[in-house]
C-alpha atoms as a PDB file:
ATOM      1  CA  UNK A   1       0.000   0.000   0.000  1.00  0.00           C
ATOM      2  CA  UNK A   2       1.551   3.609  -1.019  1.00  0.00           C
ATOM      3  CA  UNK A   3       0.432   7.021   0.359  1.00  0.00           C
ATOM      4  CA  UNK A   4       0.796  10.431  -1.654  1.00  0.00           C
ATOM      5  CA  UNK A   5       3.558  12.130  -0.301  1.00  0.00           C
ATOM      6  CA  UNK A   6       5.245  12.935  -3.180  1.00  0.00           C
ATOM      7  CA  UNK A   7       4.308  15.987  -5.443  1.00  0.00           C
ATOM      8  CA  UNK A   8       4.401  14.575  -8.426  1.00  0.00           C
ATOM      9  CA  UNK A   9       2.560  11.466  -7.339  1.00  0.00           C
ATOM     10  CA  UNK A  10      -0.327  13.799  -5.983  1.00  0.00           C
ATOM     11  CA  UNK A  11      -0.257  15.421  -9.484  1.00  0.00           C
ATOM     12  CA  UNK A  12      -0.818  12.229 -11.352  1.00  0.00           C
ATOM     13  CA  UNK A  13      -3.712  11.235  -9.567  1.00  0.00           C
ATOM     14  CA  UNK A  14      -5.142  14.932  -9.672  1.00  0.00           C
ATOM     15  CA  UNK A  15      -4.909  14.077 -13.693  1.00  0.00           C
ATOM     16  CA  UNK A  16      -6.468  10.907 -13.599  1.00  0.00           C
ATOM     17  CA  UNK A  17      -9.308  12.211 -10.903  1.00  0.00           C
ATOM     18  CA  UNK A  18      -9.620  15.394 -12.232  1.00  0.00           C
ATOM     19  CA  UNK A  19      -9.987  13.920 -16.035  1.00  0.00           C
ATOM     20  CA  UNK A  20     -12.808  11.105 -14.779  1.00  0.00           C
ATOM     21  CA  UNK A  21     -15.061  14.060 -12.737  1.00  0.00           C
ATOM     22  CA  UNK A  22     -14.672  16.530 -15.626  1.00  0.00           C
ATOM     23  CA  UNK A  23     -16.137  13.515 -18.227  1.00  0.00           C
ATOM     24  CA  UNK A  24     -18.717  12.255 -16.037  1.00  0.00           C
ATOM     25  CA  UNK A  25     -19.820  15.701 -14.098  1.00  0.00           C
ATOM     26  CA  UNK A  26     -20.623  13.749 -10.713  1.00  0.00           C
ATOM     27  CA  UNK A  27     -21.187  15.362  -7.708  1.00  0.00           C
ATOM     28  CA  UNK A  28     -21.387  14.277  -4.074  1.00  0.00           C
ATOM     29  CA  UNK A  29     -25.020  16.410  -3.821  1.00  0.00           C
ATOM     30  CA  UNK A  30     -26.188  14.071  -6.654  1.00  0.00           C
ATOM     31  CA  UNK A  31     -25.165  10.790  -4.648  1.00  0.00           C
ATOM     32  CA  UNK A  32     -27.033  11.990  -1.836  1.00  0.00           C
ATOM     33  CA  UNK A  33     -29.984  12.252  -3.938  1.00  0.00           C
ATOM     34  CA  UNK A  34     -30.211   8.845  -5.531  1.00  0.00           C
ATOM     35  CA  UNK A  35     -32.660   6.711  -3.760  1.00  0.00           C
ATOM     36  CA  UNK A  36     -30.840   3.563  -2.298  1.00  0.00           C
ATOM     37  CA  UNK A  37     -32.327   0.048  -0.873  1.00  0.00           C
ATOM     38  CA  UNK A  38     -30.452  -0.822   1.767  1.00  0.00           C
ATOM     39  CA  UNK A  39     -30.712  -2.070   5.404  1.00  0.00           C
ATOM     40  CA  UNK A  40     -33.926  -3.783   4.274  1.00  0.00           C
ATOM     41  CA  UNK A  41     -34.942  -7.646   5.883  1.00  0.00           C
ATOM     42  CA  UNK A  42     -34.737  -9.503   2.668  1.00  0.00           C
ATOM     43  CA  UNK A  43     -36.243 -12.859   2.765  1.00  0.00           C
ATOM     44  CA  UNK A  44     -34.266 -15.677   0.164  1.00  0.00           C
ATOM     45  CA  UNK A  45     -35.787 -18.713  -0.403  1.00  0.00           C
ATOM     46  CA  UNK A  46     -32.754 -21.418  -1.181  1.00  0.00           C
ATOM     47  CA  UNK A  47     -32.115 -21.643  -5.058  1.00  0.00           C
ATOM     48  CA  UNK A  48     -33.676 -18.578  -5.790  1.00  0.00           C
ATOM     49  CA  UNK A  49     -31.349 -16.541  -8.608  1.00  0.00           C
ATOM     50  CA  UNK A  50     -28.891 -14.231  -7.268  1.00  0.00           C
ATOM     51  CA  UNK A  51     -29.935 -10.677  -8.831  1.00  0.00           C
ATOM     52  CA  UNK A  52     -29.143  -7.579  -7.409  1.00  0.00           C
ATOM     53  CA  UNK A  53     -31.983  -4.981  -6.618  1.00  0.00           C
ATOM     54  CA  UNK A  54     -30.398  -1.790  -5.969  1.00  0.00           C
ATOM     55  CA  UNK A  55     -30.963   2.062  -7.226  1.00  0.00           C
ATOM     56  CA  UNK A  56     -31.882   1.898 -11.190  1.00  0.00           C
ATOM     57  CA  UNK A  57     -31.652   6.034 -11.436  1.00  0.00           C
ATOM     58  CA  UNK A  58     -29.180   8.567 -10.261  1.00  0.00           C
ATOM     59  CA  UNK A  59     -25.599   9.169 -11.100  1.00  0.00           C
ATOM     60  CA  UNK A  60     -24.251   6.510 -13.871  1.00  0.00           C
ATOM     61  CA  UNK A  61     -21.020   4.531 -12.404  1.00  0.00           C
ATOM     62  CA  UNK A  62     -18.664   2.594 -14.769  1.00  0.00           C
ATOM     63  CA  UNK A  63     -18.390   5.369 -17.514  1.00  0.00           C
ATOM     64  CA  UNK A  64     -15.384   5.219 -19.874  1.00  0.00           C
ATOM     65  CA  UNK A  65     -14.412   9.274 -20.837  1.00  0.00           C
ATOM     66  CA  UNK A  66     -15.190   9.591 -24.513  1.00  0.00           C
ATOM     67  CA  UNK A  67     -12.360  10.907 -25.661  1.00  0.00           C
ATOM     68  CA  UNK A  68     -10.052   7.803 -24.730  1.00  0.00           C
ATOM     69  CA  UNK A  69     -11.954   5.775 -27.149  1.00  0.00           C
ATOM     70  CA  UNK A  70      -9.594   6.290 -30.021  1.00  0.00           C
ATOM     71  CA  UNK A  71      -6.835   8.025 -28.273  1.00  0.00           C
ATOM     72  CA  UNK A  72      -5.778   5.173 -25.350  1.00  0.00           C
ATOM     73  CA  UNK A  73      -3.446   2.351 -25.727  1.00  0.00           C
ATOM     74  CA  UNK A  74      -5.668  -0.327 -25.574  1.00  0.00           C
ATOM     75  CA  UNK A  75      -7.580   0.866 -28.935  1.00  0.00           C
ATOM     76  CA  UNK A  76      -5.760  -1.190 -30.816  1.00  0.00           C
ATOM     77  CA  UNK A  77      -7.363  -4.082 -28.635  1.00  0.00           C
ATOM     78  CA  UNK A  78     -10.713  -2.995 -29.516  1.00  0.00           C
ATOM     79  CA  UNK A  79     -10.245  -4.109 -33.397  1.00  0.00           C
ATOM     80  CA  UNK A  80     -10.202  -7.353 -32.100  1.00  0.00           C
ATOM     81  CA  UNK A  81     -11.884  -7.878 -28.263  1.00  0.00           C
ATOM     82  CA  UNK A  82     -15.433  -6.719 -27.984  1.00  0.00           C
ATOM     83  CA  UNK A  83     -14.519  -6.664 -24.443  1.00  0.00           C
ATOM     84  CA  UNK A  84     -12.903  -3.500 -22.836  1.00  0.00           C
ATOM     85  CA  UNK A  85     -11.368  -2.852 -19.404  1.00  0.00           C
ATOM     86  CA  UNK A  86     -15.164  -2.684 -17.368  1.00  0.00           C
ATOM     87  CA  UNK A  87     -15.446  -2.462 -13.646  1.00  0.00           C
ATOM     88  CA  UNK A  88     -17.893  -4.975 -12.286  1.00  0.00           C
ATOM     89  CA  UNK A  89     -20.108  -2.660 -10.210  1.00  0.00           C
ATOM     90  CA  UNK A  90     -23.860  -2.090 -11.034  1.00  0.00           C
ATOM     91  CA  UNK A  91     -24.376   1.143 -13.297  1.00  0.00           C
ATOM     92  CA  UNK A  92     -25.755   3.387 -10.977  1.00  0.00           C
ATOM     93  CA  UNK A  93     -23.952   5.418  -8.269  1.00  0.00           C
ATOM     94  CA  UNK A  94     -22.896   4.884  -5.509  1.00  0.00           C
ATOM     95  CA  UNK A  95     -22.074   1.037  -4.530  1.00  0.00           C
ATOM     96  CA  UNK A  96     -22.527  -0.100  -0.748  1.00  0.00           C
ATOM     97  CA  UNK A  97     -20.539  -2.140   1.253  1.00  0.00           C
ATOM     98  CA  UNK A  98     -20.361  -2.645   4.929  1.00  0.00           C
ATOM     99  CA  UNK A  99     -16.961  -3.791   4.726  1.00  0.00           C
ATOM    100  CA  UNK A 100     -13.944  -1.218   5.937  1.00  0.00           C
ATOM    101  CA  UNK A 101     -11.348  -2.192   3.220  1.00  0.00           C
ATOM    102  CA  UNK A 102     -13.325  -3.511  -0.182  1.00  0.00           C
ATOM    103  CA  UNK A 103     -13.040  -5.774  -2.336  1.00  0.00           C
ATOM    104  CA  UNK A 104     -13.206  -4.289  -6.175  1.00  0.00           C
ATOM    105  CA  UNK A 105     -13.516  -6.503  -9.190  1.00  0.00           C
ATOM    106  CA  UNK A 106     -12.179  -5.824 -13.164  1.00  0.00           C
ATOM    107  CA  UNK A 107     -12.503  -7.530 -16.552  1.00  0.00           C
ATOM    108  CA  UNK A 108      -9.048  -6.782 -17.976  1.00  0.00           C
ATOM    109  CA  UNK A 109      -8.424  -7.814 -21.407  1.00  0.00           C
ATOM    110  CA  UNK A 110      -5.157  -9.026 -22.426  1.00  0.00           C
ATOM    111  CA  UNK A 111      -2.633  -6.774 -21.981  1.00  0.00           C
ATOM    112  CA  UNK A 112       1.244  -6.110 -23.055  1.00  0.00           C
ATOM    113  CA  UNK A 113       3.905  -3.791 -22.135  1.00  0.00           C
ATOM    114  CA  UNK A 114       3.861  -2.595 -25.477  1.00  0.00           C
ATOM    115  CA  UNK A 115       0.859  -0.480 -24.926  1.00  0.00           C
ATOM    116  CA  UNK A 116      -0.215  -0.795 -21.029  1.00  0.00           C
ATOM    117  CA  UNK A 117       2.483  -0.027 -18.315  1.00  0.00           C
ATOM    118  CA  UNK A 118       0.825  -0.490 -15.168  1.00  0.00           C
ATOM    119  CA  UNK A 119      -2.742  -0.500 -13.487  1.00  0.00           C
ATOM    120  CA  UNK A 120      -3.144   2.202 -11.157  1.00  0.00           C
ATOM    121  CA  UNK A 121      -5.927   2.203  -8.412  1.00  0.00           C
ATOM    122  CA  UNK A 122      -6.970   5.341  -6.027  1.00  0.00           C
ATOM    123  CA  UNK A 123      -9.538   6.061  -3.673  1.00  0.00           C
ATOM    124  CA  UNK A 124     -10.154   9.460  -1.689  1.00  0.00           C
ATOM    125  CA  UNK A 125     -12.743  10.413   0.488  1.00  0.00           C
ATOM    126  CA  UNK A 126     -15.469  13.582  -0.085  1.00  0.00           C
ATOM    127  CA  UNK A 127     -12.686  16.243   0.718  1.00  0.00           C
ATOM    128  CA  UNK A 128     -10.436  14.705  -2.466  1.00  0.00           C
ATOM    129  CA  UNK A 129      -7.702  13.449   0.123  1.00  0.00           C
ATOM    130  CA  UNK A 130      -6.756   9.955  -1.005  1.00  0.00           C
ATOM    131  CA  UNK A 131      -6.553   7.496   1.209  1.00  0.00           C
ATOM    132  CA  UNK A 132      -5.140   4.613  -0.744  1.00  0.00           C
ATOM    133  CA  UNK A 133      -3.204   4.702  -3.932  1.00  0.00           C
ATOM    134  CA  UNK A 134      -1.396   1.294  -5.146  1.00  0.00           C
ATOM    135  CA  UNK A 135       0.189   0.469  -8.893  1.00  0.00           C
ATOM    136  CA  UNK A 136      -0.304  -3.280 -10.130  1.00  0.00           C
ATOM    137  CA  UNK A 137       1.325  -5.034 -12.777  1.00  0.00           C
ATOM    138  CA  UNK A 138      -0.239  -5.777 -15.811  1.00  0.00           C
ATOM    139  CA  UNK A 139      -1.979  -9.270 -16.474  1.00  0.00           C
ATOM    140  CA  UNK A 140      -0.697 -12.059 -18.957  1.00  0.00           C
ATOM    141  CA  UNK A 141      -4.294 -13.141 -19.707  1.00  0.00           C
ATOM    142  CA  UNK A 142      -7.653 -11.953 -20.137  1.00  0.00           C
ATOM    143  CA  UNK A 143     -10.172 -12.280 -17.229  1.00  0.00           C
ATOM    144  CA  UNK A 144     -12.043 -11.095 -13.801  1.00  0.00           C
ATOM    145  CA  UNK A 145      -9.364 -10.122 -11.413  1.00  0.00           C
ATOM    146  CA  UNK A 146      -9.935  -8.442  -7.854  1.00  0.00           C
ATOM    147  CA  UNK A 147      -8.060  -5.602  -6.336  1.00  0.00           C
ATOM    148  CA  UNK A 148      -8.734  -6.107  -2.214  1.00  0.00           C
ATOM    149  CA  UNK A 149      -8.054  -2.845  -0.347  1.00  0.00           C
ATOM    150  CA  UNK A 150      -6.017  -3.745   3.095  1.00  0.00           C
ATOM    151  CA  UNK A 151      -7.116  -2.718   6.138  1.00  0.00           C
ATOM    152  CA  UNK A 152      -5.901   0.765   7.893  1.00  0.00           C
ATOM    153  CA  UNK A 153      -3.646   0.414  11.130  1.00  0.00           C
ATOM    154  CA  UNK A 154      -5.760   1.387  14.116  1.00  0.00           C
ATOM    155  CA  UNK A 155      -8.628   3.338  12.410  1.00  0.00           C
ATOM    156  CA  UNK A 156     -10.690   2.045   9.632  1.00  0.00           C
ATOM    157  CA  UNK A 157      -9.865   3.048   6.349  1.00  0.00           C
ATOM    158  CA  UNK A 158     -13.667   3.389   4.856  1.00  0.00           C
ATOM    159  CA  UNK A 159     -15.922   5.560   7.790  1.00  0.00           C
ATOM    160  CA  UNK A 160     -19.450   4.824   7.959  1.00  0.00           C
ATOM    161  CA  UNK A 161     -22.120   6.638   5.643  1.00  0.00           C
ATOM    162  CA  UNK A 162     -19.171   8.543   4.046  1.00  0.00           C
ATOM    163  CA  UNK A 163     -18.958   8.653   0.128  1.00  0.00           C
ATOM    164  CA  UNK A 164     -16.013   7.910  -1.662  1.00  0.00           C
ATOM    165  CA  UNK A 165     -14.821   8.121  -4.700  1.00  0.00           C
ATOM    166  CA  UNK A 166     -12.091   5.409  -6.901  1.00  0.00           C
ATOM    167  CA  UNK A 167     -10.540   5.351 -10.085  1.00  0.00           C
ATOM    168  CA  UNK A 168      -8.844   2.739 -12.118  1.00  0.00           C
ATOM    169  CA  UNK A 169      -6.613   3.469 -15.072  1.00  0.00           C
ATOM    170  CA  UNK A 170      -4.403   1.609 -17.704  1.00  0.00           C
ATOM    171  CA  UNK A 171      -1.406   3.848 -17.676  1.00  0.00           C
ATOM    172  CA  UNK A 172      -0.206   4.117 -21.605  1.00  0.00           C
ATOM    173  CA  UNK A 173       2.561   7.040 -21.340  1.00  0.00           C
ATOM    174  CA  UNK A 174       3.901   8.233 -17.612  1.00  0.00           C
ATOM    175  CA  UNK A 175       4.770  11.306 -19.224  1.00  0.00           C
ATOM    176  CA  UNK A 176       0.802  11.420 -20.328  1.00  0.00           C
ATOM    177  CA  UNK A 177      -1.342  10.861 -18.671  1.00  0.00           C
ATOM    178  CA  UNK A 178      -4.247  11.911 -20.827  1.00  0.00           C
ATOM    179  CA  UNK A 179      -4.302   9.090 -22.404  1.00  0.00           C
ATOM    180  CA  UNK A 180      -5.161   6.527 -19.808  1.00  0.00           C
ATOM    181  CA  UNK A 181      -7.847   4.599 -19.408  1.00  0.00           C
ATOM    182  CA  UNK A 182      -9.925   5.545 -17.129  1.00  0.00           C
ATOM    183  CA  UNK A 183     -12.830   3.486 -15.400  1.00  0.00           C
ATOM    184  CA  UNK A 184     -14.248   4.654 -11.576  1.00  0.00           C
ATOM    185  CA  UNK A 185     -17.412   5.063  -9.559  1.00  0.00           C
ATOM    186  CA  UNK A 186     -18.793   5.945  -6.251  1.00  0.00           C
ATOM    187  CA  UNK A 187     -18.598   3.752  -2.862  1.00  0.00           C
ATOM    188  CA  UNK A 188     -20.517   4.135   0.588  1.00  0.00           C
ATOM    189  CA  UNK A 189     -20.183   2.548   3.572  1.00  0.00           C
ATOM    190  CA  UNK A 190     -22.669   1.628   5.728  1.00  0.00           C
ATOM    191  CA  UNK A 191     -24.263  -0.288   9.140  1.00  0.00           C
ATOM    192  CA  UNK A 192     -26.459  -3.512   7.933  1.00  0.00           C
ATOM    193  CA  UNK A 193     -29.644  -3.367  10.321  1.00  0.00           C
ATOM    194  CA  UNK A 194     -29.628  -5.638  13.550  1.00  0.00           C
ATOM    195  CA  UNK A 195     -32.514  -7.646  11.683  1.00  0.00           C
ATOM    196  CA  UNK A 196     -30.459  -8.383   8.496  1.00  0.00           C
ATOM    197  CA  UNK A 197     -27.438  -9.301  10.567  1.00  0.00           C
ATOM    198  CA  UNK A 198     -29.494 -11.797  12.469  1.00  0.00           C
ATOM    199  CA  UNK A 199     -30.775 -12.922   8.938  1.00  0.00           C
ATOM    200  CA  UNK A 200     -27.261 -13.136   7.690  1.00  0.00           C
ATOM    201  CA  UNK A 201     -25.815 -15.181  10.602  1.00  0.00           C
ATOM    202  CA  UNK A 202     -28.434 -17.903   9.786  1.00  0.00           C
ATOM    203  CA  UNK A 203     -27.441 -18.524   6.239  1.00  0.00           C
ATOM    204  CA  UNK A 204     -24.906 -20.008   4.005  1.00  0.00           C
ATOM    205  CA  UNK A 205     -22.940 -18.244   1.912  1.00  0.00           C
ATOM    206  CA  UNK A 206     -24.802 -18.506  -1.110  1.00  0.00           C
ATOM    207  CA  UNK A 207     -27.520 -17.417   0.299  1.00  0.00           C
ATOM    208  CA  UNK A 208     -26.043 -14.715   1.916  1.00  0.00           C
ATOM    209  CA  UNK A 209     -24.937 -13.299  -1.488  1.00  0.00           C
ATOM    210  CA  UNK A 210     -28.534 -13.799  -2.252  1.00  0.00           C
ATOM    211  CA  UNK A 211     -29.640 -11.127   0.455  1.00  0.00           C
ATOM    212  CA  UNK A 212     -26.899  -8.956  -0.091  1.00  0.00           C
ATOM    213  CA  UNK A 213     -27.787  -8.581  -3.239  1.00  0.00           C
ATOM    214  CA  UNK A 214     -31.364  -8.423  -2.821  1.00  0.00           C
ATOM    215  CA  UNK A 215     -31.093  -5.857  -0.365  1.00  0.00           C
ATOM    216  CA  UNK A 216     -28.387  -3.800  -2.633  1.00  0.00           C
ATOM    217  CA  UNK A 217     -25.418  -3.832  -1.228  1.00  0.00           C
ATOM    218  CA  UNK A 218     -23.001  -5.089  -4.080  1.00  0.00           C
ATOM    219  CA  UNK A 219     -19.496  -5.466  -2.670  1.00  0.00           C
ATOM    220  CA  UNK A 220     -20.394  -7.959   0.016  1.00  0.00           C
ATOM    221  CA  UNK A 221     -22.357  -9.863  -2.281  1.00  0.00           C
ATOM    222  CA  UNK A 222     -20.202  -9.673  -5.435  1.00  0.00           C
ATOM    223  CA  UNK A 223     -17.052 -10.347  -3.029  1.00  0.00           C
ATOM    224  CA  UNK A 224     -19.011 -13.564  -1.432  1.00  0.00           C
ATOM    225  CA  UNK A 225     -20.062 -15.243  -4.192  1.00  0.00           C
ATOM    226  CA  UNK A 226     -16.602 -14.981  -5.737  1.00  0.00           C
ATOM    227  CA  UNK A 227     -15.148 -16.424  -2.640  1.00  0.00           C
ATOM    228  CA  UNK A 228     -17.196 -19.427  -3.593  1.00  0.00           C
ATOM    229  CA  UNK A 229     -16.435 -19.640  -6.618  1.00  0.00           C
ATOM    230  CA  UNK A 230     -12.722 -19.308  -5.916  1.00  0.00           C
ATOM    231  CA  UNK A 231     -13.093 -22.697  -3.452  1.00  0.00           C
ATOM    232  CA  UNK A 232     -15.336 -24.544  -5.701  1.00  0.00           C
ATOM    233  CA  UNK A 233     -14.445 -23.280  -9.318  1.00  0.00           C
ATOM    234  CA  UNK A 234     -15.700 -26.538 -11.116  1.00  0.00           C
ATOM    235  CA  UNK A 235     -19.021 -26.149  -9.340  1.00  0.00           C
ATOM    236  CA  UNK A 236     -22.291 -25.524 -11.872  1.00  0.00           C
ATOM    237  CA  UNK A 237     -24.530 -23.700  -9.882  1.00  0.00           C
ATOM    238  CA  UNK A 238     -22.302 -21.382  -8.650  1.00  0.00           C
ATOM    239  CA  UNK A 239     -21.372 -20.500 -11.890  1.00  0.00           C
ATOM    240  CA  UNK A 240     -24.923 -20.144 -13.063  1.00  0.00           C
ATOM    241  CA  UNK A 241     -25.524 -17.550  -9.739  1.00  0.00           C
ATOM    242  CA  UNK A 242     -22.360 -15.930 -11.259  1.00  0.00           C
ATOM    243  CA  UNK A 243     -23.767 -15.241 -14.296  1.00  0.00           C
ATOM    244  CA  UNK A 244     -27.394 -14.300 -13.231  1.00  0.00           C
ATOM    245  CA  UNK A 245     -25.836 -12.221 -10.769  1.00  0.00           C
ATOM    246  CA  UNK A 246     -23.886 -10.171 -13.432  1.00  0.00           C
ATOM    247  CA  UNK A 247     -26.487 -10.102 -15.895  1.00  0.00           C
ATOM    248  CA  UNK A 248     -28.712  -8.165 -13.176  1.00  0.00           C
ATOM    249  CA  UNK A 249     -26.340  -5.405 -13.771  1.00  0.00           C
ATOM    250  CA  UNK A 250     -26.243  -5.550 -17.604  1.00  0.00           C
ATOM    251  CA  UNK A 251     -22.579  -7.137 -17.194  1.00  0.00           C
ATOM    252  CA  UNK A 252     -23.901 -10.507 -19.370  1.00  0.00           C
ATOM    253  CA  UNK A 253     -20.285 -10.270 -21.639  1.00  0.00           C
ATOM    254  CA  UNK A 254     -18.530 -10.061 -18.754  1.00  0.00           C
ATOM    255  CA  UNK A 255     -20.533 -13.121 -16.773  1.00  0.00           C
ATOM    256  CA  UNK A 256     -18.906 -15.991 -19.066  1.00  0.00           C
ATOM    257  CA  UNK A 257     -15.094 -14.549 -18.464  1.00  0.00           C
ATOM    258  CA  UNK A 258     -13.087 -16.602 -16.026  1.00  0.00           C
ATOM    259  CA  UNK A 259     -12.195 -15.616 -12.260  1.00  0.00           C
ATOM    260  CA  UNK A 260      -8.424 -15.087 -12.421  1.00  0.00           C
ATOM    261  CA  UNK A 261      -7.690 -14.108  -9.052  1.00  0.00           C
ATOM    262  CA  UNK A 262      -5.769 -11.092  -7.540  1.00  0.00           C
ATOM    263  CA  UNK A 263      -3.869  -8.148  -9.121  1.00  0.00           C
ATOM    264  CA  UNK A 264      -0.739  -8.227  -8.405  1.00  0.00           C
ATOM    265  CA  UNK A 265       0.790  -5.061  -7.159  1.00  0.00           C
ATOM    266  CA  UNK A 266       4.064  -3.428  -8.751  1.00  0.00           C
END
């Protein structure tokens, strides 16, 4: 894990934050607006599909700037892959999680040091101070990797009903970084409800997923059922709640694309 303390590290990931908000025009007042399910007492039945049931209006998550279409280093990849770097997140803004230090989950097409560098991952809170920054190295082979924030000595690092903001770019050219890549979204933190807890302690993990996702809250349910499907990869159904899962979120390209594992960092 690396903190800004560097100028010139602050002023890269002023570019790359700066770049995203000026595209996408989001705002914290317009989070605050969006009307969330959460905390809600979700009843699964076993074997029911896994389908999220979150916000579908408010501020759009997972935008690509336009510009960076043509102009970043992966375009070249694009005559070929029908697949581009997407963050796995639902399309509206922002995702919960009750979880202190995420979990946050890519497609990544192949990539090569000819045209990608390095990954670069930051988060900051609403006053634009980042609070984790980390570089990863680039992946040999095309697939859904994760990116798990670590936990904060002494204090959490997320803070309960606090928005935050994350961005994820393919760096092309140190020297400019216009021309990254840019995907990023919204994140909020917050308390589950005694009742759903309860509900929670009572289940297995798949169903678990099932409420989580039910009831909204992405990460925990996205993280969980990938934890499954790490252990038990050859496993049918889980696969199947995989793919229902993503398709609930208009991610149904993505849904068939194997689970590589972690990014490594640089």
């Amino acid at each position: 894990m690396k903190y800004l303390a560097m100028f010139n590290m602050k002023y890269l990931a002023t570019i790359s934050i700066t770049a995203f908000l000026l595209t996408n025009s989001i705002t914290t007042a317009q989070i605050q607006s969006a009307h969330l399910r959460k905390d809600s007492l979700v009843q699964v039945s076993s074997g029911v599909p896994i389908k999220y049931q979150g916000a579908n209006h408010g501020v759009t998550n997972r935008q690509m700037p336009a510009r960076l279409y043509t102009n970043h280093c992966l375009s070249d990849a694009r005559k070929t892959e029908d697949k581009v770097l997407t963050a796995l997140i639902p399309k509206y803004n922002p995702v919960l999680t009750t979880s202190e230090n995420p979990t946050f989950f890519f497609y990544l097409p192949k990539t090569s040091k000819t045209y990608v560098k390095a990954f670069d991952f930051i988060l900051e809170n609403a006053n634009k101070e980042v609070v984790y920054q980390e570089s990863f190295k680039i992946n040999n082979q095309p697939g859904v990797f994760k990116i798990s924030v670590p936990a904060k000595l002494n204090q959490p690092l997320l803070k309960i009903n606090q928005d935050y903001r994350w961005i994820f770019s393919a760096i092309c050219d140190y020297s400019d970084r216009s021309r990254d890549l840019v995907v990023g979204g919204y994140l909020k933190r917050i308390n589950l409800e005694k009742s759903l807890t309860t509900n929670l302690q009572k289940t297995s993990l798949r169903e678990r997923a099932a409420i989580l996702a039910a009831s909204g809250i992405w990460d925990d349910s996205l993280k969980t059922l990938a934890e499954l499907r790490f252990k038990k990869f050859q496993d049918a159904g889980l696969k199947a709640d995989w793919q229902t899962l993503l398709e609930s979120v208009d991610l149904a390209k993505i849904a068939q694309e194997p689970l590589v594992g972690e990014l490594k960092a640089k």
